[in-house]
N, C-alpha and C. Protein backbone atom coordinates (compact mmCIF):
# COMPACT_ATOMS: atom_id res chain seq x y z
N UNK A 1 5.14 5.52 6.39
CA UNK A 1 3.89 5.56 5.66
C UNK A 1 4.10 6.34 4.36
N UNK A 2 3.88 5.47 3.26
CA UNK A 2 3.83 6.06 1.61
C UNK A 2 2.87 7.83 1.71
N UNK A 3 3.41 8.84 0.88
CA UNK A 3 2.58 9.46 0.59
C UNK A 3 1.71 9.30 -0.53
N UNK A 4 0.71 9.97 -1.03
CA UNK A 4 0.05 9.91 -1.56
C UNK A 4 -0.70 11.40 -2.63
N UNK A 5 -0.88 11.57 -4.20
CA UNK A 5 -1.20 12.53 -4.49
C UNK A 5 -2.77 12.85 -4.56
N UNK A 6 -3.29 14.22 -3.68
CA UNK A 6 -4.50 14.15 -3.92
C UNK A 6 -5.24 14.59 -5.03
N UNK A 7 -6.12 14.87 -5.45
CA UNK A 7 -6.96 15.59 -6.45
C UNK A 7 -6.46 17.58 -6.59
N UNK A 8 -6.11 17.48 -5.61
CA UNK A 8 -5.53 18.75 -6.06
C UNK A 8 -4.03 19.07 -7.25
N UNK A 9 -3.80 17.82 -7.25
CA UNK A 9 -2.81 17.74 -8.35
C UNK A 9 -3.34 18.55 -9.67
N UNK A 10 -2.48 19.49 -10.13
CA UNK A 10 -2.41 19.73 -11.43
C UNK A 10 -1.73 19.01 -12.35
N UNK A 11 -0.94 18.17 -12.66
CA UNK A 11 -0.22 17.33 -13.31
C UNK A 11 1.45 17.93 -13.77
N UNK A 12 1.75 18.46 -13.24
CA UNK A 12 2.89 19.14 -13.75
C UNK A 12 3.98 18.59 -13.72
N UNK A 13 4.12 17.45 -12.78
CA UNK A 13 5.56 16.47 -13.01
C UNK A 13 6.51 17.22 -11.92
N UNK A 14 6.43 18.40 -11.55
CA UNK A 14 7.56 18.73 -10.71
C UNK A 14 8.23 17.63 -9.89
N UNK A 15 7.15 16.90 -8.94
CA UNK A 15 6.89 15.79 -7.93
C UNK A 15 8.00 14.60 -8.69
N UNK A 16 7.36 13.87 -9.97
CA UNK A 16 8.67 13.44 -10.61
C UNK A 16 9.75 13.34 -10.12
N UNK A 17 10.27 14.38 -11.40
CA UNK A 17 11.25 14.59 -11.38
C UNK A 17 12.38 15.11 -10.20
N UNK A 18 11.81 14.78 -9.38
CA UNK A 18 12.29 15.41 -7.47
C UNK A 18 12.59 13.89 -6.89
N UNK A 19 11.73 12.78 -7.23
CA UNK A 19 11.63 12.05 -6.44
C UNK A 19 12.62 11.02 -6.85
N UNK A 20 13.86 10.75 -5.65
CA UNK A 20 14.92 10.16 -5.54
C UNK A 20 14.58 8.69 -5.69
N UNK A 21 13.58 7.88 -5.55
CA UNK A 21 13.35 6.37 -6.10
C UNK A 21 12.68 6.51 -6.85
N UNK A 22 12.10 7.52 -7.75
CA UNK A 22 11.46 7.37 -9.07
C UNK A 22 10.07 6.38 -8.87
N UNK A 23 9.70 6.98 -7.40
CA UNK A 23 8.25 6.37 -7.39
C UNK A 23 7.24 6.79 -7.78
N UNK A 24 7.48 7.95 -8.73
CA UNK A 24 6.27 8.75 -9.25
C UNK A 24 5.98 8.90 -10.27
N UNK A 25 4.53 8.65 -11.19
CA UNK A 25 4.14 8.61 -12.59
C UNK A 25 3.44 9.29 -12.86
N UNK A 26 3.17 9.29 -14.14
CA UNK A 26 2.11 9.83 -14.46
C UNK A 26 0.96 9.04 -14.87
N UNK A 27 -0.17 9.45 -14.14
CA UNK A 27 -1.41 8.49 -13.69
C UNK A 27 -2.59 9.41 -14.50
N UNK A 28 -3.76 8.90 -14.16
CA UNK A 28 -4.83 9.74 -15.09
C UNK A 28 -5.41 10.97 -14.93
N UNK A 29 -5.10 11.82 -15.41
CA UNK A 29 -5.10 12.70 -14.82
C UNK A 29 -4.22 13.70 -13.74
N UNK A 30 -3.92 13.04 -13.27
CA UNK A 30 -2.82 13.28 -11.83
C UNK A 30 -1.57 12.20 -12.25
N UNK A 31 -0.30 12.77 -11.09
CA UNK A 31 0.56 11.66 -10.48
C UNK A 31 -0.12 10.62 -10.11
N UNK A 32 0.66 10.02 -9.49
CA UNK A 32 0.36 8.51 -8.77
C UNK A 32 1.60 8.20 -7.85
N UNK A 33 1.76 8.46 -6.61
CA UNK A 33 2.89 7.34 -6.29
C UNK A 33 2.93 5.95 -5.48
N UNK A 34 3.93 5.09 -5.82
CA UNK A 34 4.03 3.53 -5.77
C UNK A 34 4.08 3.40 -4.67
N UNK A 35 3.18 2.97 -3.53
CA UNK A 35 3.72 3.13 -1.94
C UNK A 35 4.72 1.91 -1.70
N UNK A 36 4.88 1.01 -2.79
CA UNK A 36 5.61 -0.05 -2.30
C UNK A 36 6.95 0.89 -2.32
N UNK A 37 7.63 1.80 -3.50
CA UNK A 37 8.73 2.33 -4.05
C UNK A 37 8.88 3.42 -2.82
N UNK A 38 7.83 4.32 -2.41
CA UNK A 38 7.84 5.42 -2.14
C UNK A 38 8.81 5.04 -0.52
N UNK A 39 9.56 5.74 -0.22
CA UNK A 39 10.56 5.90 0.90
C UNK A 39 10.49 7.38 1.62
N UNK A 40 9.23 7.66 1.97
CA UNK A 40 8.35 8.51 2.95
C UNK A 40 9.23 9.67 3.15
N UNK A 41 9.79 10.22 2.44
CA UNK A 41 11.03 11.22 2.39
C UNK A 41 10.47 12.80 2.24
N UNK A 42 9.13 12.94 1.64
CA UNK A 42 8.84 13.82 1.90
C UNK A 42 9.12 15.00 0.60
N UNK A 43 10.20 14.89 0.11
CA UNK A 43 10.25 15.87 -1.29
C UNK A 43 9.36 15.96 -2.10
N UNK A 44 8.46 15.10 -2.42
CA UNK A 44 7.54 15.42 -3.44
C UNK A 44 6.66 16.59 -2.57
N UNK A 45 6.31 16.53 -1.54
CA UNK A 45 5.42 17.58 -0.70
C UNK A 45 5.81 19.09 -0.82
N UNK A 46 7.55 19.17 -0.76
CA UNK A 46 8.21 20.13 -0.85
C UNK A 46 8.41 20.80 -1.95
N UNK A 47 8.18 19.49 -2.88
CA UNK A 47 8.43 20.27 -4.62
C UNK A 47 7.29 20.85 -4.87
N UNK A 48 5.86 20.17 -4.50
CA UNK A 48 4.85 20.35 -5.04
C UNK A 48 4.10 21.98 -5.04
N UNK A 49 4.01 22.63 -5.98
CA UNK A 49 3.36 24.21 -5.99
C UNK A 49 1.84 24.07 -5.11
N UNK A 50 1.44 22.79 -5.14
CA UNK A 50 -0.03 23.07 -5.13
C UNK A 50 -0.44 22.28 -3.45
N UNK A 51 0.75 21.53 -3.03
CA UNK A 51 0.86 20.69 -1.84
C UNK A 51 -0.08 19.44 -1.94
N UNK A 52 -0.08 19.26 -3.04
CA UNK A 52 -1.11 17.62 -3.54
C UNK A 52 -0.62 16.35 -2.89
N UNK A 53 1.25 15.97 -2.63
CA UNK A 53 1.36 14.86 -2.10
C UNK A 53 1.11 15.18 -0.68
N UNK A 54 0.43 14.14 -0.02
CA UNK A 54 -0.22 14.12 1.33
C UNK A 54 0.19 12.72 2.25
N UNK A 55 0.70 12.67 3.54
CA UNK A 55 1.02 11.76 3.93
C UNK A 55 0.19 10.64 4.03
N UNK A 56 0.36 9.41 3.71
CA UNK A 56 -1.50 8.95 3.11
C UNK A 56 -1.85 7.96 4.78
């Protein structure tokens, strides 16, 4: 199951630049990630300061 970033995102890109298939953008306001791309790995959760990606 894709994760997903919530509203608690601050936008900071850490998540990015962490994420080994480059399923993550920058969306409005927030990230965004591609659940088709995303490979449920879990680093963006780990990078994240604020714990915004959430298992969706």
């Amino acid at each position: 199951m894709a994760y997903k970033i919530s509203d608690a995102c601050i936008a900071c890109g850490a998540c990015a630049s962490e994420c080994p298939v480059e399923a993550i953008s920058e969306g409005n306001g927030k990230y965004e990630i591609d659940a088709d791309k995303c490979i449920d790995c879990g680093t963006c959760a780990e990078t994240c300061p604020v714990g915004a990606p959430e298992q969706a």
